[in-house]
Protein backbone atom coordinates (compact mmCIF):
# COMPACT_ATOMS: atom_id res chain seq x y z
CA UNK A 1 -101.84 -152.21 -165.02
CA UNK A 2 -104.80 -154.14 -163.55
CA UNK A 3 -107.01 -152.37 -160.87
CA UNK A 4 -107.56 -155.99 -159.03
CA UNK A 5 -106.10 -156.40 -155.99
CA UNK A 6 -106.65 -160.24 -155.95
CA UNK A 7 -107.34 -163.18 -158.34
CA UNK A 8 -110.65 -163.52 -158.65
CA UNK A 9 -110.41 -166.63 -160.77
CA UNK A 10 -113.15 -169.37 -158.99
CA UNK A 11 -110.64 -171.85 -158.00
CA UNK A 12 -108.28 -169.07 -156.79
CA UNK A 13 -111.40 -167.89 -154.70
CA UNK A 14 -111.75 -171.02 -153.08
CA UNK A 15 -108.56 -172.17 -152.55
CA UNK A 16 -108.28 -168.61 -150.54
CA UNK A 17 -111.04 -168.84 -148.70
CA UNK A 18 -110.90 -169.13 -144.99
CA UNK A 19 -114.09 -170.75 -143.49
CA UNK A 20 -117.70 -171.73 -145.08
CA UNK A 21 -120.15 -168.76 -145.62
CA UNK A 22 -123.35 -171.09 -144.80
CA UNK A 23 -126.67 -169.63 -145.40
CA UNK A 24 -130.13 -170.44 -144.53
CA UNK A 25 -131.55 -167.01 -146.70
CA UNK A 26 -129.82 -164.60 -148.52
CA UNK A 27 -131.84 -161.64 -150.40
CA UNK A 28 -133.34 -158.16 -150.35
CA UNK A 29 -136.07 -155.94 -150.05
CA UNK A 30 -136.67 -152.48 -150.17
CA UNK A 31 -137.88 -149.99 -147.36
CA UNK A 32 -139.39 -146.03 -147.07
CA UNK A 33 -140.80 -145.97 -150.25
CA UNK A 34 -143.16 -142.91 -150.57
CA UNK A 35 -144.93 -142.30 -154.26
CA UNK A 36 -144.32 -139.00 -155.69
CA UNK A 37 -146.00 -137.03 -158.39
CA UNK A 38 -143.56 -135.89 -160.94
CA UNK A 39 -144.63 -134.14 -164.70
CA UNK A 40 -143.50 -137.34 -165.78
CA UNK A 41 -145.84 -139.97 -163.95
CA UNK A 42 -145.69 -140.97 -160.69
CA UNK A 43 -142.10 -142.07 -159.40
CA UNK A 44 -141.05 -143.99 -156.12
CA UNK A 45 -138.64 -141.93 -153.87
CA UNK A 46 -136.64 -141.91 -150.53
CA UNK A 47 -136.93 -145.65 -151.27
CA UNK A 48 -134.01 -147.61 -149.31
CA UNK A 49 -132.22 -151.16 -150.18
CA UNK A 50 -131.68 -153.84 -147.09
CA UNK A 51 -130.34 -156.82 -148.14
CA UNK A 52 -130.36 -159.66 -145.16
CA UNK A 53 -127.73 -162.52 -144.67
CA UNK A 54 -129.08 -165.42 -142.22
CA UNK A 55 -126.86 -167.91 -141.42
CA UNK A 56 -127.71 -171.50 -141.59
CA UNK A 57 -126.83 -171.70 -137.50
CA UNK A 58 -128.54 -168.68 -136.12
CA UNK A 59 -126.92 -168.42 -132.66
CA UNK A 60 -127.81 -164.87 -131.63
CA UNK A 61 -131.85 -163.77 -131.54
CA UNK A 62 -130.73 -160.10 -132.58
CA UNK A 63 -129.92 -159.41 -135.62
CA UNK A 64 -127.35 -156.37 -136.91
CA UNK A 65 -127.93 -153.74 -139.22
CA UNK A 66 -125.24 -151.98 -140.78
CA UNK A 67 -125.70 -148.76 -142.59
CA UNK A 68 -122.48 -147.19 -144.00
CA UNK A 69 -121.12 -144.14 -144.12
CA UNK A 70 -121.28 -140.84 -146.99
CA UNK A 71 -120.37 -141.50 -150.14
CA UNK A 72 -120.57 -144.87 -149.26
CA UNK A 73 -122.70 -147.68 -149.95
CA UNK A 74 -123.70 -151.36 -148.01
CA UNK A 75 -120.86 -153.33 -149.81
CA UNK A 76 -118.37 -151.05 -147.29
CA UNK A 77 -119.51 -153.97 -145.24
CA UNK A 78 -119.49 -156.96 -147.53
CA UNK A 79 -115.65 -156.45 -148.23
CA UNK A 80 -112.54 -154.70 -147.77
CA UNK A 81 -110.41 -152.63 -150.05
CA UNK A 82 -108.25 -155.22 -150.87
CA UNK A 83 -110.65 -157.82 -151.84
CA UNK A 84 -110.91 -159.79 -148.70
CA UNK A 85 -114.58 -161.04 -147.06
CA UNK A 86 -115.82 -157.70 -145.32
CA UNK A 87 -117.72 -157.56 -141.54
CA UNK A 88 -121.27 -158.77 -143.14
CA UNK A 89 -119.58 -162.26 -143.72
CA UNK A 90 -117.66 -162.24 -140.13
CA UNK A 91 -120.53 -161.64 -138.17
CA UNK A 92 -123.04 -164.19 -140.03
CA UNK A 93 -119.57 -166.88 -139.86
CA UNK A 94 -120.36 -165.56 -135.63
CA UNK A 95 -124.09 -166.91 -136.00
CA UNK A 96 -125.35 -163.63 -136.40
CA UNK A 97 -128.72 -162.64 -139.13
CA UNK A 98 -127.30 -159.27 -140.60
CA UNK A 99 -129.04 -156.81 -142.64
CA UNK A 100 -126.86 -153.93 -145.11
CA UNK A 101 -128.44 -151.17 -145.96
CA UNK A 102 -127.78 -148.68 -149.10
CA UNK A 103 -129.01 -145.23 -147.51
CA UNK A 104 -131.08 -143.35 -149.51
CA UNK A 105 -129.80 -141.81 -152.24
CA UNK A 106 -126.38 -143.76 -152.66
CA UNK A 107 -125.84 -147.43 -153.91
CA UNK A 108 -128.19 -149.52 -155.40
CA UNK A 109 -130.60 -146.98 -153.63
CA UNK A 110 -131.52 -144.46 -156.38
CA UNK A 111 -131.08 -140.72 -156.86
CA UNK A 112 -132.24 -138.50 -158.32
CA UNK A 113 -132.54 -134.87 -158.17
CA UNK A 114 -135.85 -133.92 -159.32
CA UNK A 115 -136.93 -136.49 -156.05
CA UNK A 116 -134.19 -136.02 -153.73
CA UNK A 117 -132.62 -132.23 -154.51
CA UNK A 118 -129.55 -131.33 -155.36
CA UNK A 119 -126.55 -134.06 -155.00
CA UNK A 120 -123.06 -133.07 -153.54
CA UNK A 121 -120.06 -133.32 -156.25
CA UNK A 122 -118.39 -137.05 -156.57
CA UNK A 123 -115.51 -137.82 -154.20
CA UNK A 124 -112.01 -137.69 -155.48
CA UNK A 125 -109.47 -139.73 -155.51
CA UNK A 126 -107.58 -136.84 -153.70
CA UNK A 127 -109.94 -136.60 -151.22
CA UNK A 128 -110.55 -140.17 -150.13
CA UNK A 129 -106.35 -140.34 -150.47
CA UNK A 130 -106.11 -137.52 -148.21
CA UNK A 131 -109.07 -138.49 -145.45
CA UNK A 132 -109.08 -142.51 -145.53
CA UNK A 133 -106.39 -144.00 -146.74
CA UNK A 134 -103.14 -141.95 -147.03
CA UNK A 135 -103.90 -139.23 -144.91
CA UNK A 136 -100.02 -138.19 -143.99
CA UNK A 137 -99.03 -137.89 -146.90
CA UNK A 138 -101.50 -135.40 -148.30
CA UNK A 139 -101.55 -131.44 -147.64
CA UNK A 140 -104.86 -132.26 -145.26
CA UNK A 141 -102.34 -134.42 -142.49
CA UNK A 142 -103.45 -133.94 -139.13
CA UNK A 143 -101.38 -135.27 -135.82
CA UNK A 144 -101.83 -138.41 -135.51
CA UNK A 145 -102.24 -139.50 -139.74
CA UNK A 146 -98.83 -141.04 -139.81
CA UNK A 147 -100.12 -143.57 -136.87
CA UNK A 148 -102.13 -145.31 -140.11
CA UNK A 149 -100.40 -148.88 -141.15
CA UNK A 150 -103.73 -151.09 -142.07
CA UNK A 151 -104.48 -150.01 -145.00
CA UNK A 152 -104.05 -152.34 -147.66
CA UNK A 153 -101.93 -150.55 -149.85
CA UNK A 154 -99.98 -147.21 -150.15
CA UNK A 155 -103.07 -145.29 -150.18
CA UNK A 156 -102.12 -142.83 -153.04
CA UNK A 157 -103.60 -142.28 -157.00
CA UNK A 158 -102.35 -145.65 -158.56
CA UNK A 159 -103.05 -148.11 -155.44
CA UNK A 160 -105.76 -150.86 -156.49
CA UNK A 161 -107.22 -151.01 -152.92
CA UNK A 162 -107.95 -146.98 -153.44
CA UNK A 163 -109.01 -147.71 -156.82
CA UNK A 164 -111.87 -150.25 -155.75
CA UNK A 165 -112.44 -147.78 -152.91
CA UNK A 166 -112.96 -144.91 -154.79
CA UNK A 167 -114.98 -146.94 -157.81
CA UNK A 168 -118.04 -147.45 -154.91
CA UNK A 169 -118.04 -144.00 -153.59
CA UNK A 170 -120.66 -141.66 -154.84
CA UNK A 171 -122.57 -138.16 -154.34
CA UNK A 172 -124.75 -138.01 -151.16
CA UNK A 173 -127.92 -135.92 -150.75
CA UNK A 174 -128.43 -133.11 -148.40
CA UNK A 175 -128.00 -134.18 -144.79
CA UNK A 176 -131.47 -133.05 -143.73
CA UNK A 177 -133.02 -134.63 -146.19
CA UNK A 178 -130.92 -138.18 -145.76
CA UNK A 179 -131.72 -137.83 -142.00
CA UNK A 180 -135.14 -137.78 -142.43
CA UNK A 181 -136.02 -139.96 -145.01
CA UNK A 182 -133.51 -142.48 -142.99
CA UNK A 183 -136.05 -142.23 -139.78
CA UNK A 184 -139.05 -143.25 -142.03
CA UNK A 185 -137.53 -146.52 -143.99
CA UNK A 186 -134.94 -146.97 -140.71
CA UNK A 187 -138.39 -147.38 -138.49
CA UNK A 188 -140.07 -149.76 -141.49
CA UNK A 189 -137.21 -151.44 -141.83
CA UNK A 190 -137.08 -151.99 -137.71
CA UNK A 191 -140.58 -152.88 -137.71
CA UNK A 192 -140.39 -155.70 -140.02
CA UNK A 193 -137.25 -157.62 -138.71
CA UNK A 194 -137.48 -156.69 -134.47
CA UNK A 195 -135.41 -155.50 -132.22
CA UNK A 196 -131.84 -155.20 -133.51
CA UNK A 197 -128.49 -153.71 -133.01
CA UNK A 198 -127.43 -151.04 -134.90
CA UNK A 199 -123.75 -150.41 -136.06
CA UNK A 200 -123.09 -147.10 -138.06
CA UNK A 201 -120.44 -145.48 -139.08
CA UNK A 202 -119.27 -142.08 -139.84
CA UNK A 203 -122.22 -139.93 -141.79
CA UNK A 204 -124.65 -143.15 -141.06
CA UNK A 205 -124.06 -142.25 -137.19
CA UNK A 206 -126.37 -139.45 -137.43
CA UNK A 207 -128.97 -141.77 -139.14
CA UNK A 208 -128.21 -144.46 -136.10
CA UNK A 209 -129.79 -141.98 -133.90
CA UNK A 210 -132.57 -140.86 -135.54
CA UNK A 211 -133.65 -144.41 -136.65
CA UNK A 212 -133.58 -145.37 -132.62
CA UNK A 213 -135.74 -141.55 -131.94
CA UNK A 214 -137.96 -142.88 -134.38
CA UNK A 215 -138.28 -146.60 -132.81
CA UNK A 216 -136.74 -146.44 -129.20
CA UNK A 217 -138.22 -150.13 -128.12
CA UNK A 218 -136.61 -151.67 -131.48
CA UNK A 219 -133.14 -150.98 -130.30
CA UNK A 220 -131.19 -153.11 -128.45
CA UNK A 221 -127.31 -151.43 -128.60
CA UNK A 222 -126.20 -148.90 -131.32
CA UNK A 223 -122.09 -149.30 -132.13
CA UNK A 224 -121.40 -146.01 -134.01
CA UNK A 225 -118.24 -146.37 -135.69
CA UNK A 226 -116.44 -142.54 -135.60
CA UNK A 227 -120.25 -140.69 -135.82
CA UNK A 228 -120.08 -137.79 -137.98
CA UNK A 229 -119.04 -134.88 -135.25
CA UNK A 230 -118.60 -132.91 -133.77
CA UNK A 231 -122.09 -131.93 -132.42
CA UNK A 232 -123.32 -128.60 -134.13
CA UNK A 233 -120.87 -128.76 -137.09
CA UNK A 234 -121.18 -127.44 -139.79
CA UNK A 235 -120.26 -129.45 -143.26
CA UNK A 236 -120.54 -128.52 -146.67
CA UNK A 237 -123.46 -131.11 -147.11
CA UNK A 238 -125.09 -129.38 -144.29
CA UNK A 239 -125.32 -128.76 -140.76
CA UNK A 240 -125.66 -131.31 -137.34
CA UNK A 241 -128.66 -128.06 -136.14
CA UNK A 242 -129.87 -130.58 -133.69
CA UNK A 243 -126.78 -131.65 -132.17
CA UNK A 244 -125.74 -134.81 -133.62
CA UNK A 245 -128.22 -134.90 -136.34
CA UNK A 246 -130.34 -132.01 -139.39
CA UNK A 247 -133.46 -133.41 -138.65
CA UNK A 248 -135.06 -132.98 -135.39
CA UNK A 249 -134.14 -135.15 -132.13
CA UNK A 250 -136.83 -135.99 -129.58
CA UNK A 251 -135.74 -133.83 -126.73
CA UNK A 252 -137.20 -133.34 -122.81
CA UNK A 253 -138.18 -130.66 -122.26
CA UNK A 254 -139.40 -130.55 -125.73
CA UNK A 255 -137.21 -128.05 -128.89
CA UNK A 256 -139.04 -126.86 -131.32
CA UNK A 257 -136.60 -125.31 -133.34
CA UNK A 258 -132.48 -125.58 -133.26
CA UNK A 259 -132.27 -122.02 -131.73
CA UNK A 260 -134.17 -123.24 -129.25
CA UNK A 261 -130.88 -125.70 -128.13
CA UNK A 262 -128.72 -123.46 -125.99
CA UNK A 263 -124.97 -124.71 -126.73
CA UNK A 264 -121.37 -124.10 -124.48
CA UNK A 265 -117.75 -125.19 -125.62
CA UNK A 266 -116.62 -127.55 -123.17
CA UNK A 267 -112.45 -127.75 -122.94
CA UNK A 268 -110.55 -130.95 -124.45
CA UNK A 269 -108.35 -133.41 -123.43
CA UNK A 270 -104.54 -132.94 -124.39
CA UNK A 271 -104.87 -134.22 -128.19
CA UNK A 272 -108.50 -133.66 -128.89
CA UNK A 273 -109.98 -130.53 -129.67
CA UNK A 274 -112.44 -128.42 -128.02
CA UNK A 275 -116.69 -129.57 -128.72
CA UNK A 276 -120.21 -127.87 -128.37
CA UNK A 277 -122.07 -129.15 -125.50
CA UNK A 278 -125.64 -127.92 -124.33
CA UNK A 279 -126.18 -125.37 -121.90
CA UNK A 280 -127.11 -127.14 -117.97
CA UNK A 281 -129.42 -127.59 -117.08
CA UNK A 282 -129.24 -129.87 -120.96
CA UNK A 283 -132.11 -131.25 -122.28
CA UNK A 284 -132.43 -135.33 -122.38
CA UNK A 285 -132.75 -137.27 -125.67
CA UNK A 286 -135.38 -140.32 -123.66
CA UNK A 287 -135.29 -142.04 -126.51
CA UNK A 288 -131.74 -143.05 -126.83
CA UNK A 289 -131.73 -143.85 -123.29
CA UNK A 290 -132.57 -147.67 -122.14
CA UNK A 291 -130.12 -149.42 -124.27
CA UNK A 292 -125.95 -149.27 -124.28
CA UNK A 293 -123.97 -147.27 -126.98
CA UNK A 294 -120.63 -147.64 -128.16
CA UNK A 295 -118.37 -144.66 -129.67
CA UNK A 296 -115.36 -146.66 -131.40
CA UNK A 297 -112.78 -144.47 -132.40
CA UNK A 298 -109.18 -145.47 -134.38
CA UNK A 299 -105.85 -143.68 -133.43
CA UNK A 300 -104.93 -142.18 -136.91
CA UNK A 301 -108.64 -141.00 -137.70
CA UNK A 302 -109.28 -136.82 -137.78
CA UNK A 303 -111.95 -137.91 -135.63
CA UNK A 304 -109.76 -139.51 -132.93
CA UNK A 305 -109.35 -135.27 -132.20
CA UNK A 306 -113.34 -134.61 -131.88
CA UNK A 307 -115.34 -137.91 -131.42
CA UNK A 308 -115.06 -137.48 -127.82
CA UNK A 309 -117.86 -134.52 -128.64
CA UNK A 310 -120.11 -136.57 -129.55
CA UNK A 311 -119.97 -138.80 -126.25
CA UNK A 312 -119.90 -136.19 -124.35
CA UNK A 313 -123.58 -134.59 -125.82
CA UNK A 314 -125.07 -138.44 -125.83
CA UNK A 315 -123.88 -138.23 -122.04
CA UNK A 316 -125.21 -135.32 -121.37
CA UNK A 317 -128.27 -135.83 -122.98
CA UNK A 318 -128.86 -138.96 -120.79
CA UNK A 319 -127.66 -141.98 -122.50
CA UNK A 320 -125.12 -144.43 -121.80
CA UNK A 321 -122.54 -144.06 -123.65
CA UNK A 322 -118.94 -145.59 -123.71
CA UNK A 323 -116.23 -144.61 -125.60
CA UNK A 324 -113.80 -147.24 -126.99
CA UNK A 325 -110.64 -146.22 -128.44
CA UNK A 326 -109.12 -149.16 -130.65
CA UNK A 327 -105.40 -148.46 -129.45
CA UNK A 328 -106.89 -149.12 -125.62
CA UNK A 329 -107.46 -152.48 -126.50
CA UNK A 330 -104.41 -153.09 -128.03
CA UNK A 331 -105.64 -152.30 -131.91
CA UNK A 332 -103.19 -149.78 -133.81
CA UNK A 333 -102.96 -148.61 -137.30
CA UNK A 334 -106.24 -147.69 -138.49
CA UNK A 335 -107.69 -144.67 -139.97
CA UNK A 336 -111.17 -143.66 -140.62
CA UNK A 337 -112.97 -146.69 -142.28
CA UNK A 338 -111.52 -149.40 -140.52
CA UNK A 339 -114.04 -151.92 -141.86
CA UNK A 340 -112.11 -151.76 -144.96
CA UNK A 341 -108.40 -152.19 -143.74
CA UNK A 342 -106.15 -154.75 -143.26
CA UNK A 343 -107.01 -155.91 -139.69
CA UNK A 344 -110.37 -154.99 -139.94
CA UNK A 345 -111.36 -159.47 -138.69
CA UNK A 346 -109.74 -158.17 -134.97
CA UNK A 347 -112.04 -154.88 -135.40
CA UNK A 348 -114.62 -157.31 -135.92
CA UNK A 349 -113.67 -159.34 -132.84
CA UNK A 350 -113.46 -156.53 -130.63
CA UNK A 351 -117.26 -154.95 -131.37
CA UNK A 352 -118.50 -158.64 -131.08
CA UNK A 353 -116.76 -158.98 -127.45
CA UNK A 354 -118.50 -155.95 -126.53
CA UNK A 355 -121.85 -157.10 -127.98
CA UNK A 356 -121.52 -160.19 -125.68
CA UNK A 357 -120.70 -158.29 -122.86
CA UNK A 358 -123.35 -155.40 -122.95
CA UNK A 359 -126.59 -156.65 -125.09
CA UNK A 360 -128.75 -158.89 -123.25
């Protein structure tokens, strides 16, 4: 049985398609390149991959960057599990410039060990089944999985969509090591293209942040789709130390060290469970302060229990943050990477809406 989930036959391609992709540039560069001595010669590492969209009608003067989640890779944004144009297309068909990012250490962004340390074991098919696209049905359901409709498929071992989605998904680096090397190419990358909004999602959130600590007055909104979370967890591929990121925050009064961050559980909401705060009084994070943040969260996510966390420590911490949950603007169905679903245009819609109403 074929793993396509469409033609892909050229005329079939164009009869399907939907409106004109018109560009006036389309390539790619390459970002936080540091040269590093190996017994072998001398190798490039940390290096990260941005390639830019510009539309021929450039209608906005900010430009989005997208950087994608773990495991992931920038094509999580250039189209959906099924096939279909992704959000990179919908926003540059909106007039936007938009730059996609491979992180480094996944994608077309290379690793390797001897440069970047030890990699985390490849995803499975039974856990991207069981976290993103068929969640109730797997041993891992949670309340609220069987609220998931918009995926394009059944989700389970033998769907195409989960097929293509698992075929892109590869081993990440440790987290402290991604979150710092993401705040040196994140800054080049912002100083070479301006101010711009930054949309995350899920283990790029944490890189989101430290990108804008690293280059505060290059930021004009961040959109985190479901930010890794909750603050202070602890996952396999390492630990939030700093609150919502490994590497070190830019905190007032100053941390040195993680210890250093005095931490309280603060009660949840019915449905939600309970999240790590600081201590009051809580130190402030200045640098993602001056510019409006979005937290979007979908209804059959695990993270629709514990993203409120992680609004709750950007609040704290000074910034302005709000939190938009999909099904209270009228959205239902999706799980965690709703980029990739079947409704993921009105997703697309929605952030844009809120773009026009909150970036100046």
């Amino acid at each position: 049985m074929s793993n396509r989930v469409r033609s892909l036959n050229p005329k079939d391609l164009h009869a399907a398609s939907k409106a004109v992709l018109s560009l006036a540039a389309q390539g790619s560069f390459w970002v936080g390149i540091d040269r590093v001595s190996t017994p072998a010669g001398t190798c490039a590492a940390g290096q990260m991959y941005v390639e830019y969209w510009i539309p021929a009608e450039l209608q906005h003067e900010t430009p989005l960057v997208m950087i994608h989640g773990g495991g992931g890779q920038g094509l999580d944004y250039l189209q959906t599990a099924d096939g279909r144009p992704g959000w990179a297309h919908w926003f540059v068909q909106q007039g936007y410039a938009v730059y996609v990012v491979d992180r480094p250490g996944h994608g077309r962004s290379p690793f390797h060990p001897d440069l970047l340390g030890a990699m985390s074991p490849p995803p499975t098919y039974e856990f991207l089944s069981n976290f993103f696209s068929a969640p109730a049905k797997g041993p891992m359901a949670w309340p609220g999985s069987a609220l998931q409709t918009e995926w394009p498929g059944d989700g389970t071992i033998g769907d195409p969509a989960l097929d293509q989605f698992t075929a892109s998904a590869g081993p990440s680096p440790a987290m402290p090591i991604v979150h710092s090397l993401m705040r040196k190419a994140g800054g080049e990358l912002l100083d070479l293209i301006g101010p711009a909004i930054l949309l995350t999602h899920s283990a790029g959130g944490p890189c989101g942040w430290v990108m804008a600590d690293e280059r505060p007055a290059l930021v004009k909104a961040i959109i985190a789709i479901e930010p890794l979370g909750p603050p202070f967890a602890q996952r396999p591929n390492g630990s939030l130390d700093w609150g919502i990121t490994a590497a070190p925050l830019t905190f007032d009064p100053p941390a040195a060290s993680p210890s250093e961050i005095a931490r309280e559980e603060r009660p949840a909401s019915p449905g939600c469970v309970p999240c790590q705060v600081q201590q009051e009084p809580a130190r402030q994070l200045p640098n993602l302060q001056g510019y409006p943040i979005v937290v979007v969260t979908a209804p059959a996510s695990w993270m629709a229990m514990d993203n409120h966390g992680t609004v709750d420590f950007l609040r704290q911490a000074g910034a302005s943050v709000e939190h938009l949950r999909l099904e209270n603007a009228g959205i239902t169905g999706n799980g965690h990477a709703m980029m990739l679903e079947k409704n993921s245009d009105s997703i697309a819609a929605l952030l844009e809406s809120w773009i026009a109403e909150n970036v100046q």
